[in-house]
Structures are given as structure tokens and as C-alpha cells.
Protein backbone atom coordinates (compact mmCIF):
# COMPACT_ATOMS: atom_id res chain seq x y z
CA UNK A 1 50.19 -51.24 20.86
CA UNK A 2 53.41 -49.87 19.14
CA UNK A 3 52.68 -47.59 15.62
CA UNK A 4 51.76 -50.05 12.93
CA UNK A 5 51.90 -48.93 9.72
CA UNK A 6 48.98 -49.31 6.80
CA UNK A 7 52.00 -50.36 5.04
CA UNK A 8 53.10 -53.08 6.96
CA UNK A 9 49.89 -54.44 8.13
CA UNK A 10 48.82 -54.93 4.42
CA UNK A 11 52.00 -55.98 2.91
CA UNK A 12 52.81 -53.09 0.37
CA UNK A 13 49.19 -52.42 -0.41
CA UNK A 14 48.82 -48.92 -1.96
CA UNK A 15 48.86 -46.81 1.26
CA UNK A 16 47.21 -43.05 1.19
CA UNK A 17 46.78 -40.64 3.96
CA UNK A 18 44.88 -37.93 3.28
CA UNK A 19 42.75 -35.27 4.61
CA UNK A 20 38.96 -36.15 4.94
CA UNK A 21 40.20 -40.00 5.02
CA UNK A 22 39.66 -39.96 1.61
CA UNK A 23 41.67 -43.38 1.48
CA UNK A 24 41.07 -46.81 0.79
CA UNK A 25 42.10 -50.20 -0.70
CA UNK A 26 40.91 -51.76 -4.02
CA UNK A 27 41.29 -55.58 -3.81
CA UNK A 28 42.01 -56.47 -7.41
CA UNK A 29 38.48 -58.69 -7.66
CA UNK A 30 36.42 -55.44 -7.02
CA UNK A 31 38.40 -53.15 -9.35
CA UNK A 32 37.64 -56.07 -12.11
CA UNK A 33 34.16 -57.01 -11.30
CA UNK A 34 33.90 -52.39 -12.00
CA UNK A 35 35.86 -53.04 -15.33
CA UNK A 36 33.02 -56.00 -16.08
CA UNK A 37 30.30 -53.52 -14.85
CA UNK A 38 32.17 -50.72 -17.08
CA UNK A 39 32.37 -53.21 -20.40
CA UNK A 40 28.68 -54.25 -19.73
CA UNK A 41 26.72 -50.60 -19.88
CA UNK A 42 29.20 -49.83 -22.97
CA UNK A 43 28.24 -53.11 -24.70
CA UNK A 44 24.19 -52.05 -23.44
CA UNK A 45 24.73 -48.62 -25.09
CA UNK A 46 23.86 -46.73 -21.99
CA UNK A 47 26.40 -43.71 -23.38
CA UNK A 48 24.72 -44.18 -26.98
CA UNK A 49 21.48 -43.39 -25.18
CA UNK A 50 22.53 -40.17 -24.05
CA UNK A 51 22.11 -36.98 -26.32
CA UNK A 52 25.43 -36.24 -27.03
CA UNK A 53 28.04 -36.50 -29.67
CA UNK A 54 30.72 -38.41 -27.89
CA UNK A 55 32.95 -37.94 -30.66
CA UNK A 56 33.30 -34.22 -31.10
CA UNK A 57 36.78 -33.88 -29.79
CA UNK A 58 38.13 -37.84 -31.60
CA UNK A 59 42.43 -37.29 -31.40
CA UNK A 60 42.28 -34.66 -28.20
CA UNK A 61 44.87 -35.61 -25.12
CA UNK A 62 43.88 -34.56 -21.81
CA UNK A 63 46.15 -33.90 -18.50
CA UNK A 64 44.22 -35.15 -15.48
CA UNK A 65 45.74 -34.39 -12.38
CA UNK A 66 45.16 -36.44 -8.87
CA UNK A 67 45.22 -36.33 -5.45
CA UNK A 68 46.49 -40.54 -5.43
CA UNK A 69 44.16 -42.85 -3.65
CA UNK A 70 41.43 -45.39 -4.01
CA UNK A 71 39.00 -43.23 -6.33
CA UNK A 72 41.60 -42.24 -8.75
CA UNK A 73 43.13 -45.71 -8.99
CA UNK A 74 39.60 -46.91 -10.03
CA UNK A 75 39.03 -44.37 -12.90
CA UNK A 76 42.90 -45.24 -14.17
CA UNK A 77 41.22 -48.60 -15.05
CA UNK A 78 38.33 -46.79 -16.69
CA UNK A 79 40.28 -44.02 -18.92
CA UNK A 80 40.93 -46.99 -22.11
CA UNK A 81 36.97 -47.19 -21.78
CA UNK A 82 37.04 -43.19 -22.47
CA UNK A 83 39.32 -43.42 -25.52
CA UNK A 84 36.78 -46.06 -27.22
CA UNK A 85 34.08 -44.13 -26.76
CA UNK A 86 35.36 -40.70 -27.68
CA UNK A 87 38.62 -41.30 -29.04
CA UNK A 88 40.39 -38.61 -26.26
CA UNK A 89 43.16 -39.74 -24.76
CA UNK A 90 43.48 -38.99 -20.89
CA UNK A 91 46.67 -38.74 -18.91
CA UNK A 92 46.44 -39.23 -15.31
CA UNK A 93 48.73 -37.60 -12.87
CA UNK A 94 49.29 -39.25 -9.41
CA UNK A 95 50.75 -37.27 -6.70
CA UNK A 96 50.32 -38.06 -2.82
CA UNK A 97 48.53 -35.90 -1.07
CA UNK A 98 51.30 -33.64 0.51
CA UNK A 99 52.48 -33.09 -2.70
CA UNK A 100 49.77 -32.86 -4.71
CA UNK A 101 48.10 -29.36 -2.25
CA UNK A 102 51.33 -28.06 -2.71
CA UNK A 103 52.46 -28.61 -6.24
CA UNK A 104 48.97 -28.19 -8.50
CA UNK A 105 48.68 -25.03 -6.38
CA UNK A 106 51.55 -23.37 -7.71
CA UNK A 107 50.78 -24.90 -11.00
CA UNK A 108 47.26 -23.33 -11.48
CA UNK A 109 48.06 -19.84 -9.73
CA UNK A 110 51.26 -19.48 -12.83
CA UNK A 111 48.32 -19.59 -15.06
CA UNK A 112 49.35 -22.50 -17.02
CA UNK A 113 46.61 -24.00 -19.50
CA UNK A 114 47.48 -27.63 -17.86
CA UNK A 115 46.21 -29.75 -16.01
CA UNK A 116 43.13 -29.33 -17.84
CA UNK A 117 41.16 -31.27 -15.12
CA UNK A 118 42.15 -31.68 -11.59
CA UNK A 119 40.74 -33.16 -7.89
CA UNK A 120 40.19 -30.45 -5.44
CA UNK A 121 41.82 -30.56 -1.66
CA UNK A 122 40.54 -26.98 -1.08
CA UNK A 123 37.80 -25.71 -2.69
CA UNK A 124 37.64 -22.49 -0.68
CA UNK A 125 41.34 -21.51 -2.01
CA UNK A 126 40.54 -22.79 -5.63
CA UNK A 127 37.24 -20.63 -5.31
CA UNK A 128 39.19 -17.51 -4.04
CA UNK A 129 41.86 -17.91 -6.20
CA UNK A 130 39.50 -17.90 -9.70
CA UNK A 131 41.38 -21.44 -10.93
CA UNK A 132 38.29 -22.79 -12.14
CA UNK A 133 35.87 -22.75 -15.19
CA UNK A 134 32.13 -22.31 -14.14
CA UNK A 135 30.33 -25.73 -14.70
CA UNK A 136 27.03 -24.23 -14.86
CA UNK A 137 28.06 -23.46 -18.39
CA UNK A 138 28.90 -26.36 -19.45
CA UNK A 139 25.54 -28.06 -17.68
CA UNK A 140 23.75 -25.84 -19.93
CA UNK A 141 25.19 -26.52 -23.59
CA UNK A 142 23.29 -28.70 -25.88
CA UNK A 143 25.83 -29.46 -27.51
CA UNK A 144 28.06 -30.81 -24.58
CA UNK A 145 25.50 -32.38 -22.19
CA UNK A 146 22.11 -34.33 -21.87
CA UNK A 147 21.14 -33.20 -18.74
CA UNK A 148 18.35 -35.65 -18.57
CA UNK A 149 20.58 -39.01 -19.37
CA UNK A 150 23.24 -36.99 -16.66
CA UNK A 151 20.29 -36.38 -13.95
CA UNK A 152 21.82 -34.20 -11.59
CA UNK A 153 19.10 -35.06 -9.46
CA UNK A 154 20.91 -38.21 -8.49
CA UNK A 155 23.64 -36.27 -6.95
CA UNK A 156 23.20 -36.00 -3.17
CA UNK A 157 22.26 -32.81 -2.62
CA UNK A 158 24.50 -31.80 -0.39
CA UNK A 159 27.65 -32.81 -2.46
CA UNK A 160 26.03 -30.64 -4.90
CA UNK A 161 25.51 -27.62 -2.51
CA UNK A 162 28.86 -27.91 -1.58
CA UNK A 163 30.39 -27.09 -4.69
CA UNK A 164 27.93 -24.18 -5.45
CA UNK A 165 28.36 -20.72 -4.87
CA UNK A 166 26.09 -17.62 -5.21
CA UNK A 167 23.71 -19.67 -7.78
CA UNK A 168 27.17 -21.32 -9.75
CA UNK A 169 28.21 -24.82 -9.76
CA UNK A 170 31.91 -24.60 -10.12
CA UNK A 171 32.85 -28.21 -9.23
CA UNK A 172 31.89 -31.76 -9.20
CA UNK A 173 31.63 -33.88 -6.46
CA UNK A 174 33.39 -37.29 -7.35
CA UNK A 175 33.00 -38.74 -3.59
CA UNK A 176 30.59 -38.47 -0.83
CA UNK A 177 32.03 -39.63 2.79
CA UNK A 178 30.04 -39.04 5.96
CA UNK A 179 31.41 -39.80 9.55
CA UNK A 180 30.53 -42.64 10.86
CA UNK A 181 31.38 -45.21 13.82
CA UNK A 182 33.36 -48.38 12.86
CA UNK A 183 32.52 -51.29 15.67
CA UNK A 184 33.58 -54.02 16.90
CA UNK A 185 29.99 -55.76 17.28
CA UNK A 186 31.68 -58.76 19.27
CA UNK A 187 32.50 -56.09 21.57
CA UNK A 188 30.18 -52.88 20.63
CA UNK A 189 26.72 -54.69 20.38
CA UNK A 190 24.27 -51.60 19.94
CA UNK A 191 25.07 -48.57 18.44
CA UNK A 192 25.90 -45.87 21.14
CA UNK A 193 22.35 -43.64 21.09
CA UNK A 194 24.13 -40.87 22.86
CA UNK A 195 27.43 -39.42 23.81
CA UNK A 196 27.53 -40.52 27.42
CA UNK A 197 26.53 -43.76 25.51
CA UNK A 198 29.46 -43.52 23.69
CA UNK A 199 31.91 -43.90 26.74
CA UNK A 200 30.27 -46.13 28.45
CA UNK A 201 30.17 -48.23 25.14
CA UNK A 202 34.35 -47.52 24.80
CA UNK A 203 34.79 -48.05 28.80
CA UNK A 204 32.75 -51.98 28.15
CA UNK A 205 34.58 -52.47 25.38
CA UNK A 206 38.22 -51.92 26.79
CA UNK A 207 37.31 -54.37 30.05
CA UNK A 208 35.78 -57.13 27.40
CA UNK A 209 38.44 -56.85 24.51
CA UNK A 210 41.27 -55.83 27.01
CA UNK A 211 42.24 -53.30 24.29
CA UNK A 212 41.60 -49.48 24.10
CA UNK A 213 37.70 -49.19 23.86
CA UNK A 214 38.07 -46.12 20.81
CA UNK A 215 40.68 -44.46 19.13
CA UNK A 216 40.28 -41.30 17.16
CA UNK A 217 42.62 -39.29 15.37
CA UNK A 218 44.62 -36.61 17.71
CA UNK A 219 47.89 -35.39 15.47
CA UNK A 220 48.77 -32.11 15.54
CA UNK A 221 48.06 -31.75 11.40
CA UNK A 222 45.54 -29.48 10.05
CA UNK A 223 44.60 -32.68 7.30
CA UNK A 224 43.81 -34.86 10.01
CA UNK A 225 42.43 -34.05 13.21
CA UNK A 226 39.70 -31.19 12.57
CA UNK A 227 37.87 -33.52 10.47
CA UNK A 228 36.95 -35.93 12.64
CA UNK A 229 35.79 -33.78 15.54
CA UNK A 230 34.05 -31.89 13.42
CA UNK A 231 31.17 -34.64 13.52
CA UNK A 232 31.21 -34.45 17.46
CA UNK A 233 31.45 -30.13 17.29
CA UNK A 234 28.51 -30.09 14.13
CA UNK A 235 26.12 -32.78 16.24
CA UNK A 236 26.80 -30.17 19.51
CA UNK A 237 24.97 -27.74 17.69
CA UNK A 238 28.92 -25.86 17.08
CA UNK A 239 30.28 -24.36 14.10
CA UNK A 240 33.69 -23.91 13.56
CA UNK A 241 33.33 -21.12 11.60
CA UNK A 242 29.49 -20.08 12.04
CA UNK A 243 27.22 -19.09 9.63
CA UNK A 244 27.77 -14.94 9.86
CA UNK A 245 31.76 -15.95 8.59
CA UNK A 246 32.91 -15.92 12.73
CA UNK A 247 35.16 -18.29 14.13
CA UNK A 248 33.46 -20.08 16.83
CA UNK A 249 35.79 -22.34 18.39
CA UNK A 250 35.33 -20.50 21.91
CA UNK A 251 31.85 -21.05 22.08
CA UNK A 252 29.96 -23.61 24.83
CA UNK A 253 28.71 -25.72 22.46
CA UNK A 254 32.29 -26.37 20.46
CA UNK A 255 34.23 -26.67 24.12
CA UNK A 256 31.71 -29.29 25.23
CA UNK A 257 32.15 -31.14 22.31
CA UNK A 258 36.24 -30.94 22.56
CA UNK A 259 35.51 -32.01 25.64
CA UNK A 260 34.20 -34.76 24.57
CA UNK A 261 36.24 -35.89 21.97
CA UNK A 262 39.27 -35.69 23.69
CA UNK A 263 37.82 -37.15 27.03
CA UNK A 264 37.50 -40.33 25.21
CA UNK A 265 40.68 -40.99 24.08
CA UNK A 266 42.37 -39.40 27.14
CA UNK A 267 40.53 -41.81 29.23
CA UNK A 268 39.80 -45.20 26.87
CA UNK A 269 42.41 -44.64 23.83
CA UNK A 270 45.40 -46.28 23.04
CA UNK A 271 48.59 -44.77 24.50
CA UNK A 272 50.41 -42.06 22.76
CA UNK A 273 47.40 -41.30 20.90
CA UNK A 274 47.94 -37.32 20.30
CA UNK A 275 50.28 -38.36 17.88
CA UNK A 276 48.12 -40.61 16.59
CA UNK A 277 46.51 -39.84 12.65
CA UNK A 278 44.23 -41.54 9.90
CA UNK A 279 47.40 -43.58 9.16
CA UNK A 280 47.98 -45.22 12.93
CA UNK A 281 43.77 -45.16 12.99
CA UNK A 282 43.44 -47.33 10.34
CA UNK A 283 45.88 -49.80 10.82
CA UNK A 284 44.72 -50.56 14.51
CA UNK A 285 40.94 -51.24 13.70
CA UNK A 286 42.34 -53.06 10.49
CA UNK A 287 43.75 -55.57 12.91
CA UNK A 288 41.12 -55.76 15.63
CA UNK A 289 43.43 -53.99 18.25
CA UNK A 290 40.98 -51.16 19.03
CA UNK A 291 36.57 -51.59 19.60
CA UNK A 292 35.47 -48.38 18.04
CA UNK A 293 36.59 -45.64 15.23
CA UNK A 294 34.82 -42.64 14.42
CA UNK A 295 35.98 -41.45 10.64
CA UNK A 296 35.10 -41.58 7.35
CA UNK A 297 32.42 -44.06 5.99
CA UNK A 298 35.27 -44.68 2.92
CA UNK A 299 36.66 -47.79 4.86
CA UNK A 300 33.65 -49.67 5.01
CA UNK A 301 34.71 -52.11 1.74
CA UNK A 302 38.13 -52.11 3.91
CA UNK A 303 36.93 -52.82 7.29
CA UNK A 304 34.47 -55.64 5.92
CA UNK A 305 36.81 -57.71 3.84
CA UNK A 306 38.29 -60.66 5.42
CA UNK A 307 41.33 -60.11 3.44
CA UNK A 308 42.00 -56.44 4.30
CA UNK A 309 40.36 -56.54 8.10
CA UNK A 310 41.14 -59.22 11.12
CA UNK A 311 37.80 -59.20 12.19
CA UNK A 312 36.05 -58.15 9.51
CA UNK A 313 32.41 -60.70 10.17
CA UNK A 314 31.82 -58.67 13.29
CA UNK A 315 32.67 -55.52 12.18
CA UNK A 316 29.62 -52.96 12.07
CA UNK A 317 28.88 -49.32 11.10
CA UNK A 318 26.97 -47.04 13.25
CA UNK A 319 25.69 -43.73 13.16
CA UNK A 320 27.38 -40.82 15.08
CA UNK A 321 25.60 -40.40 18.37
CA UNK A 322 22.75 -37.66 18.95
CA UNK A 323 23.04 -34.66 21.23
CA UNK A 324 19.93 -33.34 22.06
CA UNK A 325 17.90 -35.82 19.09
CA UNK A 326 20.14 -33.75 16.54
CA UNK A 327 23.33 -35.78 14.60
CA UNK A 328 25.17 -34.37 12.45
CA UNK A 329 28.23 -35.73 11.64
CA UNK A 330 30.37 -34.17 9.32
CA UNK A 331 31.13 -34.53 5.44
CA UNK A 332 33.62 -34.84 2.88
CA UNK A 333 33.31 -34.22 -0.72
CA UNK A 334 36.39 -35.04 -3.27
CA UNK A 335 35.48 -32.60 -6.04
CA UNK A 336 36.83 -32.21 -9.81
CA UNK A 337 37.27 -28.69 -11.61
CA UNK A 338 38.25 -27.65 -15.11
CA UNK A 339 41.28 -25.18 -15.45
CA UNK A 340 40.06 -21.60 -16.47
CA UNK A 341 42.96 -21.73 -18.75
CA UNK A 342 42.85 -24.79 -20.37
CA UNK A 343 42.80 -24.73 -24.46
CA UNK A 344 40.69 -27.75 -24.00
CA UNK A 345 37.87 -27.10 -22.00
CA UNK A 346 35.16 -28.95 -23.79
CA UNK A 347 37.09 -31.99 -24.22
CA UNK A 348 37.71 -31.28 -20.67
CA UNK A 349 33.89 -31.11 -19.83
CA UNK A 350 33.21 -34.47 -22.10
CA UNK A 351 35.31 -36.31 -19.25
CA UNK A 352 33.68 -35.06 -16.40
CA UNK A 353 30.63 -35.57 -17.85
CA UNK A 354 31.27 -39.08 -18.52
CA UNK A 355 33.48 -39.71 -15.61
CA UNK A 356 30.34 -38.60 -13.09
CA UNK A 357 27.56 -39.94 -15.08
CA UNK A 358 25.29 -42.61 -13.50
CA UNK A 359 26.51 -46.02 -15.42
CA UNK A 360 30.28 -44.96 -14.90
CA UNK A 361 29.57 -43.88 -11.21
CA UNK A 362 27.71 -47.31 -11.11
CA UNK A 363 30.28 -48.99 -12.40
CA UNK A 364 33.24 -47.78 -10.18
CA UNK A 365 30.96 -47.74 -7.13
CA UNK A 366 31.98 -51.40 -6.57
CA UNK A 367 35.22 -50.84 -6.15
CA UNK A 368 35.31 -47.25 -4.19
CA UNK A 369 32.11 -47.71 -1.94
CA UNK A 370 32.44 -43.29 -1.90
CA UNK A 371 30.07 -42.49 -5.17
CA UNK A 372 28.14 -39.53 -4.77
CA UNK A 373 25.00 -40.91 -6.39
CA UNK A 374 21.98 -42.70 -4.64
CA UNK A 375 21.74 -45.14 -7.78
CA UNK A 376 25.19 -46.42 -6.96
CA UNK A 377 24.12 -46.80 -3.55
CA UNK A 378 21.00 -49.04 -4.76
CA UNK A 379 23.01 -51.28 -6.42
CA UNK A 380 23.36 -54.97 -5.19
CA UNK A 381 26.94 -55.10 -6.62
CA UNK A 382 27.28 -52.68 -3.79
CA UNK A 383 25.10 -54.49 -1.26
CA UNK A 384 26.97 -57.09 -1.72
CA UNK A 385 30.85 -55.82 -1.12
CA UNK A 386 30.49 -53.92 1.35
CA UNK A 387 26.86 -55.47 2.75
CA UNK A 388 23.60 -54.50 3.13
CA UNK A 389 23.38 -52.70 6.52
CA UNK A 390 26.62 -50.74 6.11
CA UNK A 391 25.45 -50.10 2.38
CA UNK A 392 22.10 -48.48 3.87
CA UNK A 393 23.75 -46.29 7.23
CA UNK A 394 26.40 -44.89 4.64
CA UNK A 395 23.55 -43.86 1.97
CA UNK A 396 20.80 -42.54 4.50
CA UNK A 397 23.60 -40.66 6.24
CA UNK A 398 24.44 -39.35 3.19
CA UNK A 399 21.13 -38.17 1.18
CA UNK A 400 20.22 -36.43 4.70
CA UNK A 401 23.44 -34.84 5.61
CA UNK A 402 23.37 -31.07 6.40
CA UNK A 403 26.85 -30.03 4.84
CA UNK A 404 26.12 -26.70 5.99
CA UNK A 405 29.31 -26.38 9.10
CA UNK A 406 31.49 -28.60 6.92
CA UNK A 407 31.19 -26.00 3.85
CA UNK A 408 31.72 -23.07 5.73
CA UNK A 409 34.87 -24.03 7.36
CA UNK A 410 36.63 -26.35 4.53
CA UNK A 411 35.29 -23.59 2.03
CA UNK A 412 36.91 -20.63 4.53
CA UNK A 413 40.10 -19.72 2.17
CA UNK A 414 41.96 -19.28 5.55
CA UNK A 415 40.99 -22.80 6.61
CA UNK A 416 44.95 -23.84 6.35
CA UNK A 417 45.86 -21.96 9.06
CA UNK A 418 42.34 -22.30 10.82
CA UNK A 419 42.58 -25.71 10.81
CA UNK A 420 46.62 -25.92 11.82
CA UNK A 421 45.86 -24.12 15.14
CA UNK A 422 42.57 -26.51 15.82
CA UNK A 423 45.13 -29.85 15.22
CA UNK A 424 47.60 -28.45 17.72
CA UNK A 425 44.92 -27.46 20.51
CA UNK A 426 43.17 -30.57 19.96
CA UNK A 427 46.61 -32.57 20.09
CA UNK A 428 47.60 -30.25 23.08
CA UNK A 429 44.88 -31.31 25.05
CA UNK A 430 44.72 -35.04 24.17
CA UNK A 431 48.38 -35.16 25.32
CA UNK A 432 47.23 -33.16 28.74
CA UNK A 433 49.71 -29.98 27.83
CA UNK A 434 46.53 -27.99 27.79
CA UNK A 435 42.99 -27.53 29.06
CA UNK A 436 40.18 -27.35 27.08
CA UNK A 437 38.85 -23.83 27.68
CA UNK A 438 42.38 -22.50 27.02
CA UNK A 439 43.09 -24.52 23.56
CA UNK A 440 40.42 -23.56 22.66
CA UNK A 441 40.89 -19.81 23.36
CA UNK A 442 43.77 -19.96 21.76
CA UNK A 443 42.60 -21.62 18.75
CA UNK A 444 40.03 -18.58 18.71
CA UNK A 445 42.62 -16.20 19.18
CA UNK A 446 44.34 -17.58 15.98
CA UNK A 447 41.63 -17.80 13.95
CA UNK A 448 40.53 -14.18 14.46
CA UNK A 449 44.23 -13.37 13.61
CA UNK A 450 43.95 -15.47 10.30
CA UNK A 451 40.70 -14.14 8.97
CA UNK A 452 41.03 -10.28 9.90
């Protein structure tokens, strides 16, 4: 199959590729069945329920910066709902993703009091780099925050863990994704229990479909690749970068599952495949040309719409395989942080609050299918776009995830060049230029170098 384009396959839909597959498509219907939801818990007074003086900061603009994709497109529609309620004004900034990680960088390191909110790519270099206000603090004012109407105890816990550091909570997670197989169920009946299960399931697949039986994604880019072998590494028992802060990308349990990974689409992906990304990924399953994907749980509203997926009736979700009855597959987390610097921080706070409380996360869930919260997962609305089974592997997946070897490499604040030398030796081996003991070595090597 030649390179399709998200693009062209969905006819000038809004097309994101980002790191973590953070992605997805809002069919107009779902973002205004969310608006309904939105208009309903306002009219119910589920925000006049809440301890809090929502009007505090009445005439205060706010610069919101974004990473542009599904979840931000879904609070734009939700910001005139802010102003009604609080009378602040929000202005959201959309950037795509190349841009954004390297423009709000340069933005936040000047010092500059704006944006006064922004998504985080990289938590480990906003953490190193001091960019952000502690939201412990604000968790803890009276004044700003009913922590029982908020019930942080909603949260997945590991979303929460993730943005926490030596006992302070410095961001908030605004998505939960969790790696996942998308199937084919015409031609992937059961889900694969095991990794030799897993290629036997791709090798069936390509002989019934006459297609490739997987595809994953192979490109030599640090925002693409490492993620999603990261769920085959993290279920091996590997670490990328283990827990005593040493690369580990040499080790027998991270070179069997490269191994693995790449075996697969070496053997039963589609051709040309090591230059293939989230972009090329997406676009093949869309149209039924490929049996299996393993990424991020974000497309499952995408891949089980008729009007955004061929074969979207018999396509299924599965669980990541188990190595040894242990899966692990890895994690992403989209995270918001107020600027240290901003004039407006409590205003600021106010936002998040609302933006990540449960009716708004409710509300939105509809549309994104990536909330962080288990209520949004409960919720038939939910059940019912993206349907029940997928709705119920993507939340237990998520409220047990260990996000343990995703934080310590994604948190790493060398994990830009980390990660670049793990897409090329990946790529490299996918595209048979290397073996897998020696990309790997050198992937070591470069690591070491990196985090001396």
C-alpha cells in the first residue's frame, strides 16, 4: 500500500501527529452532544454546588497555550461556558506539535509572564527547567478550590503520580492514553494472550485479509517510535531508563522485546514500514488495509465510527499481550501547568480547576474518549460512542496501569536525545541496516553519553 495520508483519507479533517498519539478526530455530533452535556450540568448548578467563588477574578483575560489536537479543540467549544460562569475571558493558542515543543519552550525559559497556562510535551524539561507554579498550593487554598466537589480521588492514580514529584503536584493530567491493540475481529478473532500469540495472530491475519497482518510505528523520530515499543519493552519486564536513573536499553529483557517488536513488522508489516509513523499508522487501519495496530487507546471513538473507519463494526480493542502473566503496556499523560511568572496565577488556577473538574471532564469525555477520570469512563454517553467493551479495556487498563517505566524515561530531562537515538536503532533495524544487539548497544552507548 503506497503512504496515505490522514489528510487525504478523511478529506481535510483536522489532522495531528503527535508524540504519545495524542491525536484524534471530533465528528461535529460528538463535540455538540459535549456542548449539550456542558449546558446541562451548568443549567443543574453542578459548579454552584461547589465551594468556591467563581467570580473572584469577573473582567480577567487569560493566554492558554496548546499543543493542537482533539482535546484542545473540545475545550475551544467549552471556553464561552467559562466566561458565563466566571466572567474570565480565555484565549487559546493552537500550535502543531513541532512547533508548539519548540516555540513555548523558548517562550517560558525568557521568563515571560505569558502564556499563563500551557499543555505539557515534556514534563521532565518543564520540571528541570523550574517553568511551573506548584499546584499543591493551589489544591490547598480555601479560597481557590473545593477539594471535595474537585475529588482528586477520581483522577487515575497514575496520571496523578505522574505529575508528582518529591511529595508536589506540579501538573495536571488532562488525558489518560494506555497502549492498546486495535483489531480487525473479522480477521483477529481473540485477543492475542501472548507474544508468540501475537505473530501467529498477524501471520493468520495476512493469509485471511491478504494484507499486512500488523503495522506499528518504525520512523526514525524520537515523538514517534519509542512510545509504542515501550508497551512491548515495559511488559518484558525492561526499563528504558531503570529505576536507579540507568539507561537500560542493553539489557536482555529490552533486546528481547526489540526483538520482538521489530520481528513483527520485518516479517508481517506493510512494506517500507521503517519509515512508517503515527501518521501512515493511522491512516492504514482507518481504511481496513492492515489487521492489527498496537498504539494509543485515543483512536478508539476514531476506529469505531463508520464515518471516520472502513470497517469500523468489526473493529475491536485488545489488551497488550502478557510476558510471563505480567502486561504492562505503556502510558501517556497530556498534562497542563501554570507559568511561575504569570501575573495571573489564580485566575489561572480557576481554569484548571474548572477545566479538570468532574462535570466538565464529563462533559468533554464524549467527544475526546482520553479523560483522565473513572466517572467519565462510567458514563453511558461514553458507552455509547465509542461502545461498551472498548469503553471498559480502555478504563481497566487505565485505573491499573503501572506508569512507573513510562515516568522515568518521558520525565528523564535528557529524554530528547534518549529517545532520538532509540527511533533511529529501532528504524535501523526494522529496515535490516542493523542487528538488534548492536542498535541497541549503540542506543546504550548514546544514552550514557547524554545523561553523564
Amino acid at each position: 500500500m503506497g503512504t496515505v495520508s490522514r489528510r487525504e483519507f478523511l478529506n481535510g479533517t483536522l489532522a495531528i501527529a503527535g508524540a504519545g498519539a495524542a491525536a484524534r478526530f471530533l465528528p461535529s455530533a460528538r463535540e455538540k452532544s459535549a456542548l449539550a452535556m456542558l449546558d446541562h450540568y451548568a443549567r443543574e448548578g453542578e459548579y454552584r454546588s461547589a465551594n468556591i467563588n467563581w467570580r473572584q477574578f469577573a473582567g480577567t483575560s487569560l493566554a492558554f497555550a496548546c499543543s493542537a489536537g482533539p482535546w484542545p479543540t473540545a475545550v475551544q467549544a467549552q471556553l464561552q461556558a467559562f466566561k458565563n460562569l466566571t466572567g474570565i475571558t480565555v484565549t487559546i493558542s493552537l500550535l502543531g506539535e513541532d512547533e508548539f515543543v519548540t516555540k513555548l519552550p523558548i517562550s517560558l525559559s525568557s521568563g515571560a509572564s505569558t502564556p499563563d497556562v500551557f499543555m505539557i510535551n515534556q514534563l521532565g524539561q518543564a520540571l528541570a527547567a523550574g517553568w511551573m507554579a506548584p499546584i499543591s498550593k493551589f489544591l490547598d487554598d480555601k479560597t481557590l478550590t473545593d477539594r471535595s466537589w474537585y475529588d482528586e480521588g477520581d483522577i487515575f492514580p497514575g496520571a496523578v503520580a505522574f505529575t508528582t514529584a518529591k511529595g508536589t503536584q506540579w501538573a495536571v493530567p488532562v488525558s489518560a492514553e494506555a497502549e492498546l491493540i486495535f483489531a480487525r475481529k473479522d480477521l483477529v478473532p481473540h485477543a492475542p494472550a501472548t507474544y508468540p500469540a501475537l505473530e501467529t495472530a498477524a501471520a493468520a491475519a495476512q493469509k485471511a485479509g491478504n494484507m499486512p497482518g500488523i503495522v506499528n510505528r518504525a520512523i526514525a523520530a524520537p515523538s514517534e517510535t519509542p512510545w509504542p515499543v515501550g508497551g512491548f519493552v515495559f511488559s518484558y519486564g525492561g526499563y528504558y531508563i531503570d529505576p536507579n536513573g540507568r539507561p537500560a536499553f542493553d539489557t536482555p529483557e529490552v533486546v528481547e522485546a526489540v526483538g520482538v517488536y521489530t520481528t513483527l513488522l520485518r516479517k508481517w508489516g506493510p512494506k517500507g514500514v521503517a519509515s512508517w509513523g503515527w501518521n501512515e499508522c493511522d491512516a492504514a487501519f482507518a481504511a481496513g488495509e492492515v489487521a492489527m495496530w498496537c498504539d494509543s487507546s485515543s483512536h478508539a471513538a476514531q476506529f469505531t465510527n463508520p464515518s471516520t473507519a472502513k470497517y469500523a463494526k468489526e473493529n475491536t480493542l485488545y489488551s497488550l499481550p502478557a510476558h510471563n502473566g505480567m502486561v504492562r503496556p505503556n502510558l501517556w499523560y497530556w498534562t497542563v501547568g501554570i507559568n511561575k511568572n504569570s501575573n495571573l496565577r489564580g485566575p489561572a488556577w480557576l481554569f484548571v480547576e474548572w477545566l479538570t473538574s468532574p462535570p466538565t471532564t464529563l462533559a468533554r469525555a464524549v467527544a475526546t474518549g482520553t479523560e483522565p477520570r473513572a466517572s467519565a469512563w462510567k458514563s453511558p454517553a461514553l458507552a455509547k460512542t465509542i461502545g461498551a467493551e472498548a469503553a471498559h479495556v480502555v478504563s481497566t487498563t487505565l485505573f491499573g496501569a503501572d506508569p512507573l517505566p513510562f515516568a522515568l524515561a518521558w520525565t528523564n530531562p535528557n529524554w530528547d536525545v534518549v529517545s532520538t537515538a532509540l527511533a533511529q536503532g529501532v528504524s535501523s533495524i526494522v529496515s535490516g541496516q542493523s542487528s538488534v544487539t548492536s542498535a541497541m548497544a549503540q542506543v546504550q552507548k548514546s544514552a550514557l553519553a547524554a545523561m553523564k
